[in-house]
C-alpha atoms as a PDB file:
ATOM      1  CA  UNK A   1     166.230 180.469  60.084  1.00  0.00           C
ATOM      2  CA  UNK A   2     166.672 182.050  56.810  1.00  0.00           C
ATOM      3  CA  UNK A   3     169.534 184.058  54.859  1.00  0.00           C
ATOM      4  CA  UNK A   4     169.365 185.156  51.204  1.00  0.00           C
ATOM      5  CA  UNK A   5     171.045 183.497  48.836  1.00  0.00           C
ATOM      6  CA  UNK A   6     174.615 184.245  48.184  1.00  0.00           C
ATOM      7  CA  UNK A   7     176.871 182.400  45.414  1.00  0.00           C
ATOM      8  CA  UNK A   8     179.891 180.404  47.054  1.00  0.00           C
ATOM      9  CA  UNK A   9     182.148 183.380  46.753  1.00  0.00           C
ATOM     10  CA  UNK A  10     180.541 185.930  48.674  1.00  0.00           C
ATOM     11  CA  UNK A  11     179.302 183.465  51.615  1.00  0.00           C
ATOM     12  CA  UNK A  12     179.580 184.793  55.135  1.00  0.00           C
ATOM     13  CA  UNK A  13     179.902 183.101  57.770  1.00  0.00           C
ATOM     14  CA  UNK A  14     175.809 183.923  58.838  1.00  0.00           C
ATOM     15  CA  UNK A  15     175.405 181.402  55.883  1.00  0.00           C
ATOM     16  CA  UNK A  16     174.056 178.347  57.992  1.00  0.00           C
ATOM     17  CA  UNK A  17     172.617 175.131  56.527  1.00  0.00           C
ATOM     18  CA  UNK A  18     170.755 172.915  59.118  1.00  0.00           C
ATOM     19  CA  UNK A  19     169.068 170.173  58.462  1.00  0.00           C
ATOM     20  CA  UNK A  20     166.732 168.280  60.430  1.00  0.00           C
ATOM     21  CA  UNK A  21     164.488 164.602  60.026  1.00  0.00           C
ATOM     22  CA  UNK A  22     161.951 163.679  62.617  1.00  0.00           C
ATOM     23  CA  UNK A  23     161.227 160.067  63.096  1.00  0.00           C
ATOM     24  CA  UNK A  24     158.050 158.556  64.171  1.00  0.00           C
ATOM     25  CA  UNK A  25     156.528 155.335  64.546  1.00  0.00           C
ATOM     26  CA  UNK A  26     153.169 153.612  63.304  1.00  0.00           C
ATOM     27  CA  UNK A  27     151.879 150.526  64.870  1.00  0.00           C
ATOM     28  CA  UNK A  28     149.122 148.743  63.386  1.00  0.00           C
ATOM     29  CA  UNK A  29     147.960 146.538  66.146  1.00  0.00           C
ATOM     30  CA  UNK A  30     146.489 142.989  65.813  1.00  0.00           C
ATOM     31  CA  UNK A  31     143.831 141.225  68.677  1.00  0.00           C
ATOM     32  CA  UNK A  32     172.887 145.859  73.118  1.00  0.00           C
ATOM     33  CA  UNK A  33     172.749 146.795  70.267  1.00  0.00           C
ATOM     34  CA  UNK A  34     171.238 144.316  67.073  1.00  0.00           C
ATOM     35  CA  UNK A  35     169.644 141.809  68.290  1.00  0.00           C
ATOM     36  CA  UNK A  36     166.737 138.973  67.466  1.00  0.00           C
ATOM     37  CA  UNK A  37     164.818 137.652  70.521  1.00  0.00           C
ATOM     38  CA  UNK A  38     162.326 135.367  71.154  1.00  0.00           C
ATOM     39  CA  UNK A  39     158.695 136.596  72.341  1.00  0.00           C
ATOM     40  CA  UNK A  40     156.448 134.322  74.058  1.00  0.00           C
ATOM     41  CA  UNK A  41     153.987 133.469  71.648  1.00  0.00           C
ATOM     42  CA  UNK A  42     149.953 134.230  72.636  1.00  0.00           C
ATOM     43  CA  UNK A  43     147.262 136.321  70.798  1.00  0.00           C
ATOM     44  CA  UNK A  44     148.707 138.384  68.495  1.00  0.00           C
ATOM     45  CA  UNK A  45     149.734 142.069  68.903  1.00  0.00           C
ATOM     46  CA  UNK A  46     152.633 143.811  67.185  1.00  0.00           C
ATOM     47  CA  UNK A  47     155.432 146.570  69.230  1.00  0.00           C
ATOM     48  CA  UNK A  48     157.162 149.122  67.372  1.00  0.00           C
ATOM     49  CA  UNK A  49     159.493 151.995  68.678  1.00  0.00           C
ATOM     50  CA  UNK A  50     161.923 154.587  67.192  1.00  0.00           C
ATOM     51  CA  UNK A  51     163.248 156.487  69.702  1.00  0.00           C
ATOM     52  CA  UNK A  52     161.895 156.872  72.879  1.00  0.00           C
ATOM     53  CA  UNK A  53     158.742 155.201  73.417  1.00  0.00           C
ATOM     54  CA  UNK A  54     156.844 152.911  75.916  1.00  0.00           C
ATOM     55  CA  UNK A  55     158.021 149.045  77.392  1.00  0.00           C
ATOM     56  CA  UNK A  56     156.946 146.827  75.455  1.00  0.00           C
ATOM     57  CA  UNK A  57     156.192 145.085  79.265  1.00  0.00           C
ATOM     58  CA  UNK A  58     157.632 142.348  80.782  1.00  0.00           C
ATOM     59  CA  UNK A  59     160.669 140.711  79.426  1.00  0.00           C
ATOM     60  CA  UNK A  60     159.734 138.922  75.926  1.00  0.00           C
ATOM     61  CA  UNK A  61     155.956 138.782  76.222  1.00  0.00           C
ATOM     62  CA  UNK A  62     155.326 142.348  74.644  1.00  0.00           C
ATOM     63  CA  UNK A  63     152.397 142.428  76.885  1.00  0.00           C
ATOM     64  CA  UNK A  64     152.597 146.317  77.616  1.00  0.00           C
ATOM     65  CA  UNK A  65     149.286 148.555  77.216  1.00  0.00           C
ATOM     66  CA  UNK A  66     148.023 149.103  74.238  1.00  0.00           C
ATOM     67  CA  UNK A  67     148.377 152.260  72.419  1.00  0.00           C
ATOM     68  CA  UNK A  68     150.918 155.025  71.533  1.00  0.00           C
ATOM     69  CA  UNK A  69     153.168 157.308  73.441  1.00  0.00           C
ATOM     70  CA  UNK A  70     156.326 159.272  73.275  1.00  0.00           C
ATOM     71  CA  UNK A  71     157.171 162.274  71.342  1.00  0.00           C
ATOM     72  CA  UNK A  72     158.219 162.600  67.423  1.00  0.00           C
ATOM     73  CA  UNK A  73     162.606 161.794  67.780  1.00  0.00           C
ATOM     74  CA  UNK A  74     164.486 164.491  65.755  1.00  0.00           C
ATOM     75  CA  UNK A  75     167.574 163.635  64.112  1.00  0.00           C
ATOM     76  CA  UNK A  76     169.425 166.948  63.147  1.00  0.00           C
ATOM     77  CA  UNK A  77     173.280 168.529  61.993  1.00  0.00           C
ATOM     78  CA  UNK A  78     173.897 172.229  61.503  1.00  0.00           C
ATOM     79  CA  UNK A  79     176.736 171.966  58.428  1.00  0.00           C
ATOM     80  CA  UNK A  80     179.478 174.578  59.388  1.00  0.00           C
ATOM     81  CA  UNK A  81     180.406 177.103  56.981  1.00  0.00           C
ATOM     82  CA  UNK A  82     183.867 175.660  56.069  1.00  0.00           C
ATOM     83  CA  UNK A  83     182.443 172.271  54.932  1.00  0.00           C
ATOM     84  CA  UNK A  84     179.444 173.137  52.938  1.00  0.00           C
ATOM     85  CA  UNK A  85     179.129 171.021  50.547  1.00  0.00           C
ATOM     86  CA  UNK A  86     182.248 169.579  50.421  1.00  0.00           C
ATOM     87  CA  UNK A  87     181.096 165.779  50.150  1.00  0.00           C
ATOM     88  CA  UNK A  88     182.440 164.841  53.755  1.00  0.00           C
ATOM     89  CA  UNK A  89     179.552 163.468  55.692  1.00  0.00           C
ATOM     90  CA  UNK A  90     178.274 165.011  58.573  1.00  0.00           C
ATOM     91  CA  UNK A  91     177.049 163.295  61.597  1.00  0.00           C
ATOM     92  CA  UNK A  92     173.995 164.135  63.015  1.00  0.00           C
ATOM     93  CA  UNK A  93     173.046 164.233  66.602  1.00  0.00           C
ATOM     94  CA  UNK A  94     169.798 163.009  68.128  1.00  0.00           C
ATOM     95  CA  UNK A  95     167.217 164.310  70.800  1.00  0.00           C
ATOM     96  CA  UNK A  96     166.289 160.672  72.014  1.00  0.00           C
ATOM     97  CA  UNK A  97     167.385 159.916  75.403  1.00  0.00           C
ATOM     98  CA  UNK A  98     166.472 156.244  75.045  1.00  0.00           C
ATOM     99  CA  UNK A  99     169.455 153.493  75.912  1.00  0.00           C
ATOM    100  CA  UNK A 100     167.615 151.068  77.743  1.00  0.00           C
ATOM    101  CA  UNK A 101     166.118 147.854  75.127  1.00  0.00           C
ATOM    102  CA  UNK A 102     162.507 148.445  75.337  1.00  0.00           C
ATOM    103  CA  UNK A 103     162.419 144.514  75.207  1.00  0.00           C
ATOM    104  CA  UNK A 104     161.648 144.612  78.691  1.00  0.00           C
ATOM    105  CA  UNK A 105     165.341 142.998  80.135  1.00  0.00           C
ATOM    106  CA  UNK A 106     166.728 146.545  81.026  1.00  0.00           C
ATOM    107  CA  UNK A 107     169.686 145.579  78.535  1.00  0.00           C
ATOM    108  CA  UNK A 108     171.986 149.004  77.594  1.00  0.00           C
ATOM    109  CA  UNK A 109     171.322 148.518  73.935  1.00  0.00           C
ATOM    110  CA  UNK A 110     172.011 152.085  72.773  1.00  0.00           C
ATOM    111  CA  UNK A 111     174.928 153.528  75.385  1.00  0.00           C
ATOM    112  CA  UNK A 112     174.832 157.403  73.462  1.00  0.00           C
ATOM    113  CA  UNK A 113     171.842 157.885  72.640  1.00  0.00           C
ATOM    114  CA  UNK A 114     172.539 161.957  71.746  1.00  0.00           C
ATOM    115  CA  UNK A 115     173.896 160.637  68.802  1.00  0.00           C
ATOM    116  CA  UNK A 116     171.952 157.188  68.066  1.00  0.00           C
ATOM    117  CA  UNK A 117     168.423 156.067  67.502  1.00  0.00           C
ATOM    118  CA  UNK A 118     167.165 152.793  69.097  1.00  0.00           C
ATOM    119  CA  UNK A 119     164.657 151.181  66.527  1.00  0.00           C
ATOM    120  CA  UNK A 120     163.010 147.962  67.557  1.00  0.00           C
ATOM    121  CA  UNK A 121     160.354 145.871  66.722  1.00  0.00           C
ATOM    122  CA  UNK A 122     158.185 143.041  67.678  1.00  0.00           C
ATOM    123  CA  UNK A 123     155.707 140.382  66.503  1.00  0.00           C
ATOM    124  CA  UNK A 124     153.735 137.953  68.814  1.00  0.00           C
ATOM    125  CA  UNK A 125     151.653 135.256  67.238  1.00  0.00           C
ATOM    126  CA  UNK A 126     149.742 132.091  67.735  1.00  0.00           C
ATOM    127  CA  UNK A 127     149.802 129.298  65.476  1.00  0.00           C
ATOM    128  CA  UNK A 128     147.231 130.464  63.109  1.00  0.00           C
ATOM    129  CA  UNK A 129     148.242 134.253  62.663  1.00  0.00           C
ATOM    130  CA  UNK A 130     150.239 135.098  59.759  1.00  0.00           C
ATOM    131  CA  UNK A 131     154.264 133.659  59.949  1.00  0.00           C
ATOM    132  CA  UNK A 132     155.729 137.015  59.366  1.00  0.00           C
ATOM    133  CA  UNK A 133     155.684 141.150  59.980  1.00  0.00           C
ATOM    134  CA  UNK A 134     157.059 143.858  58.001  1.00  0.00           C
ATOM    135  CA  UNK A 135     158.925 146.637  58.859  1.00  0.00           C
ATOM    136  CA  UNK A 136     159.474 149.950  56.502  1.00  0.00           C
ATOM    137  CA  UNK A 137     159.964 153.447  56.723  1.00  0.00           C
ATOM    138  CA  UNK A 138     158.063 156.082  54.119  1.00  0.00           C
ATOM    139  CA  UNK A 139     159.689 159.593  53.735  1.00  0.00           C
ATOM    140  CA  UNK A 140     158.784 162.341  51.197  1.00  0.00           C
ATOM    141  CA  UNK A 141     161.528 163.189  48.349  1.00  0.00           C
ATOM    142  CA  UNK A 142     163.065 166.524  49.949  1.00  0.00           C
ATOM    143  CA  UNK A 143     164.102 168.160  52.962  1.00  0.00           C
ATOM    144  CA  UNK A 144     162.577 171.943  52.882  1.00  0.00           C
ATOM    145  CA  UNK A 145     163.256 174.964  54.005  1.00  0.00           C
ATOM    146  CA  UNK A 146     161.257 178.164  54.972  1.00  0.00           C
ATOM    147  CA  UNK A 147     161.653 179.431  51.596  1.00  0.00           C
ATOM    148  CA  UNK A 148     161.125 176.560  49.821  1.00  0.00           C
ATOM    149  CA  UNK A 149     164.774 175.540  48.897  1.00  0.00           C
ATOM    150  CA  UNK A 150     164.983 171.542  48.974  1.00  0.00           C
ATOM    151  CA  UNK A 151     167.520 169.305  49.618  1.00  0.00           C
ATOM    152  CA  UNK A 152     167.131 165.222  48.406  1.00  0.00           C
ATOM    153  CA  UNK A 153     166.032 162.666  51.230  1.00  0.00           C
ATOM    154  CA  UNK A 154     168.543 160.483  49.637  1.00  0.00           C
ATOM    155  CA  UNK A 155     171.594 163.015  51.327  1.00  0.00           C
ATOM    156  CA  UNK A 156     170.477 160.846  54.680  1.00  0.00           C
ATOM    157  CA  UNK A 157     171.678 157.612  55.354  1.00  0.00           C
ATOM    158  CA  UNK A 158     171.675 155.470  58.518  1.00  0.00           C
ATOM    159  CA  UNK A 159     174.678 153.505  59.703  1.00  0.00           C
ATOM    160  CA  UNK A 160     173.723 149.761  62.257  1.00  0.00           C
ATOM    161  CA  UNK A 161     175.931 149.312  65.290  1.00  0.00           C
ATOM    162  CA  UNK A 162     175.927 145.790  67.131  1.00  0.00           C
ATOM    163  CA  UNK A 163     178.779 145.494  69.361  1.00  0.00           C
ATOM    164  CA  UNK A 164     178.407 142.040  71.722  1.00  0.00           C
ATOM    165  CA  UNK A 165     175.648 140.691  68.755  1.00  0.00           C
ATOM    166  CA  UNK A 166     175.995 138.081  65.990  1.00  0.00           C
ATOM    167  CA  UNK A 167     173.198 140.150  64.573  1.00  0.00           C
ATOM    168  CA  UNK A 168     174.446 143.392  63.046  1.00  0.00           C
ATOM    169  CA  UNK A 169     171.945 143.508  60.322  1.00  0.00           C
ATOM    170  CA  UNK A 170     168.741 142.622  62.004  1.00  0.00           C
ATOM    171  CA  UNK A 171     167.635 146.249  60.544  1.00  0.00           C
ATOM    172  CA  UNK A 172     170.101 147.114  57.883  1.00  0.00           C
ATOM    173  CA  UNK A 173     171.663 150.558  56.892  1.00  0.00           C
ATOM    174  CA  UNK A 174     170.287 152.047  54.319  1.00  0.00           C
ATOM    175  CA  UNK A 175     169.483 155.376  52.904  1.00  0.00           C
ATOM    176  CA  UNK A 176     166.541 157.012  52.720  1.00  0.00           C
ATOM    177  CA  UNK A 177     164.502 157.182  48.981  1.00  0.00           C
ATOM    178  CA  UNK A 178     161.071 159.150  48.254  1.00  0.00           C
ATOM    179  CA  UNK A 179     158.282 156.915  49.108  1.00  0.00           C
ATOM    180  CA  UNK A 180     158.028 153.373  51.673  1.00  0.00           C
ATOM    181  CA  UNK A 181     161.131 151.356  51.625  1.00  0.00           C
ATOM    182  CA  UNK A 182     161.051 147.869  53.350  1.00  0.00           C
ATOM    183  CA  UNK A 183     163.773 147.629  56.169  1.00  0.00           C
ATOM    184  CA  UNK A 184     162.940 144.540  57.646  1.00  0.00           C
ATOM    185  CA  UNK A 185     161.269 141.380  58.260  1.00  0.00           C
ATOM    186  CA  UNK A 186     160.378 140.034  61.605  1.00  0.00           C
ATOM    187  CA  UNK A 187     159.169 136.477  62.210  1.00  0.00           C
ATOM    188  CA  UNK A 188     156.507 135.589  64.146  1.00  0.00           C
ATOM    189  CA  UNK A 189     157.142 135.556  67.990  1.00  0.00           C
ATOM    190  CA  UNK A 190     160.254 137.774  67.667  1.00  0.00           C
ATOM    191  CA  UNK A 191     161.685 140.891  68.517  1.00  0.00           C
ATOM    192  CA  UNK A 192     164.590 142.933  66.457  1.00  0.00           C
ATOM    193  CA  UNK A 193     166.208 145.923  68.331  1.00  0.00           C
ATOM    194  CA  UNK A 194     169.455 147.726  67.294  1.00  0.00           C
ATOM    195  CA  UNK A 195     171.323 151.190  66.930  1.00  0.00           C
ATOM    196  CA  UNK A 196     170.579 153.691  63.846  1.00  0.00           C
ATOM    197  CA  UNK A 197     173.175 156.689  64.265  1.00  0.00           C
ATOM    198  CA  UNK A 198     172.582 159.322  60.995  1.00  0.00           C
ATOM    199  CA  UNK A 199     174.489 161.490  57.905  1.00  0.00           C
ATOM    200  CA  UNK A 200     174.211 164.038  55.655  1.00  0.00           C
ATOM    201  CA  UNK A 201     175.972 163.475  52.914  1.00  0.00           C
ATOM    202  CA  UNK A 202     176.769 167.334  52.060  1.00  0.00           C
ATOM    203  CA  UNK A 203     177.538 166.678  48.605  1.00  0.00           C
ATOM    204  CA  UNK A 204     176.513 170.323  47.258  1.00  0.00           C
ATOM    205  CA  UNK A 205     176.394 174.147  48.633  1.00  0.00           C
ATOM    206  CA  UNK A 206     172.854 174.711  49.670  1.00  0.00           C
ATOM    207  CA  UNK A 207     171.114 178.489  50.277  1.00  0.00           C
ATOM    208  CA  UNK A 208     171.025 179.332  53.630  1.00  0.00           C
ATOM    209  CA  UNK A 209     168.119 177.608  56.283  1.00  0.00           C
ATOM    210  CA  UNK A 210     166.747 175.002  58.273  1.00  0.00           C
ATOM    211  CA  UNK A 211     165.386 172.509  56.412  1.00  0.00           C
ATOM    212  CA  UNK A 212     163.049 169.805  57.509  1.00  0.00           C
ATOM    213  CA  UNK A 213     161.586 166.221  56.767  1.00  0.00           C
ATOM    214  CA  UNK A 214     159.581 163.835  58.574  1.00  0.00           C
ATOM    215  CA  UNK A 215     160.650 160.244  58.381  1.00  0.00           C
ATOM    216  CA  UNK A 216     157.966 157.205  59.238  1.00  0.00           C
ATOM    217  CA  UNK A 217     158.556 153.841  60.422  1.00  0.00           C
ATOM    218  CA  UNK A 218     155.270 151.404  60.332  1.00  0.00           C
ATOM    219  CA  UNK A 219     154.972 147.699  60.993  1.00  0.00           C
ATOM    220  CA  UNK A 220     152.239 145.760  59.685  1.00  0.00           C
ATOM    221  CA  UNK A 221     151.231 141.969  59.498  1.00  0.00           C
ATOM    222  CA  UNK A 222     148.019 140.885  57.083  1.00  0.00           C
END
């Protein structure tokens, strides 16, 4: 939605900012809470999910089909009029309805999943694959609007939750930057799985609108 722009004296209360990421995953394939688990090793193959997606299969053998599935996750807040822009963060909810580890043990890694983001990832391997995969996410600079009114990626960051795990930082927080940043490694035969909930920062009085940016996680191994 749209509104024209009105200086911070003469703002109604029509004057809504919303803004809104979408997260989606990449998975280059190769023939709780936080947590690192072991993966039986075997040919190798490499699992990724943000949001809801597919089992990885049975428990710790990421032997699931191959391929992609699930929608794009949107992580969103609508800032009311009273605090925009006045440098509190603002939590923003989520339309994933994923709790369950994708791991394949039917562990309740993410118990409110309206207002977190399970991200895991996986890396099987046999002796002679490479010892390691990467994890990153690439985003563009700005968040924009219908009328072309932008708002820096870097207002989003990511807090880790890890209740029950000596793990918290398997995937650290972090905010998001223009470009790919590197979140994670994960060793070979492994799988790292925790909760990302999400903020704006609100740190200035934007115009009116719903503004939009699409987030992209991608793990790769050479």
């Amino acid at each position: 939605m749209s509104a024209p722009k009105t200086s911070p004296t003469s703002r109604s209360r029509r004057h809504l900012v919303q803004v809104c990421v979408a997260l989606c995953c990449l998975g280059e394939w190769a023939a709780a809470h936080a947590w690192s688990l072991t993966v039986t090793g075997g040919s190798r193959r490499l699992y990724l999910h943000v949001g809801n997606g597919a089992l990885a299969g049975s428990s710790g053998r990421l032997d699931g089909a191959v391929g992609s599935s699930g929608p794009v996750n949107l992580v969103q807040v609508a800032v009311p009029v009273a605090a925009l822009g006045n440098g509190v963060d603002q939590a923003m909810t989520s339309n994933s309805t994923e709790n369950i580890s994708r791991y394949g043990d039917g562990y309740n890694t993410c118990p409110d999943p309206a207002r977190q983001v399970m991200v895991g990832a996986g890396y099987r391997r046999n002796g002679s694959a490479p010892a390691s995969a990467t994890l990153s996410v690439s985003s563009p600079a700005d968040l924009i609007n219908a009328s072309g009114d932008t708002i820096p990626i870097s207002e989003i960051r990511w807090t880790v939750s890890a209740p029950g795990s000596g793990n918290p930082n398997v995937i650290p927080a972090g905010t998001f930057s223009a470009g790919s940043q590197t979140l994670a490694t994960v060793p070979g035969n492994t799988y790292i799985e925790n909760c990302h909930s999400f903020f704006y920062a609100n740190s200035a009085i934007r115009a009116a609108g719903t503004y939009n940016a699409r987030a992209t996680y991608t793990l790769t191994a050479p």
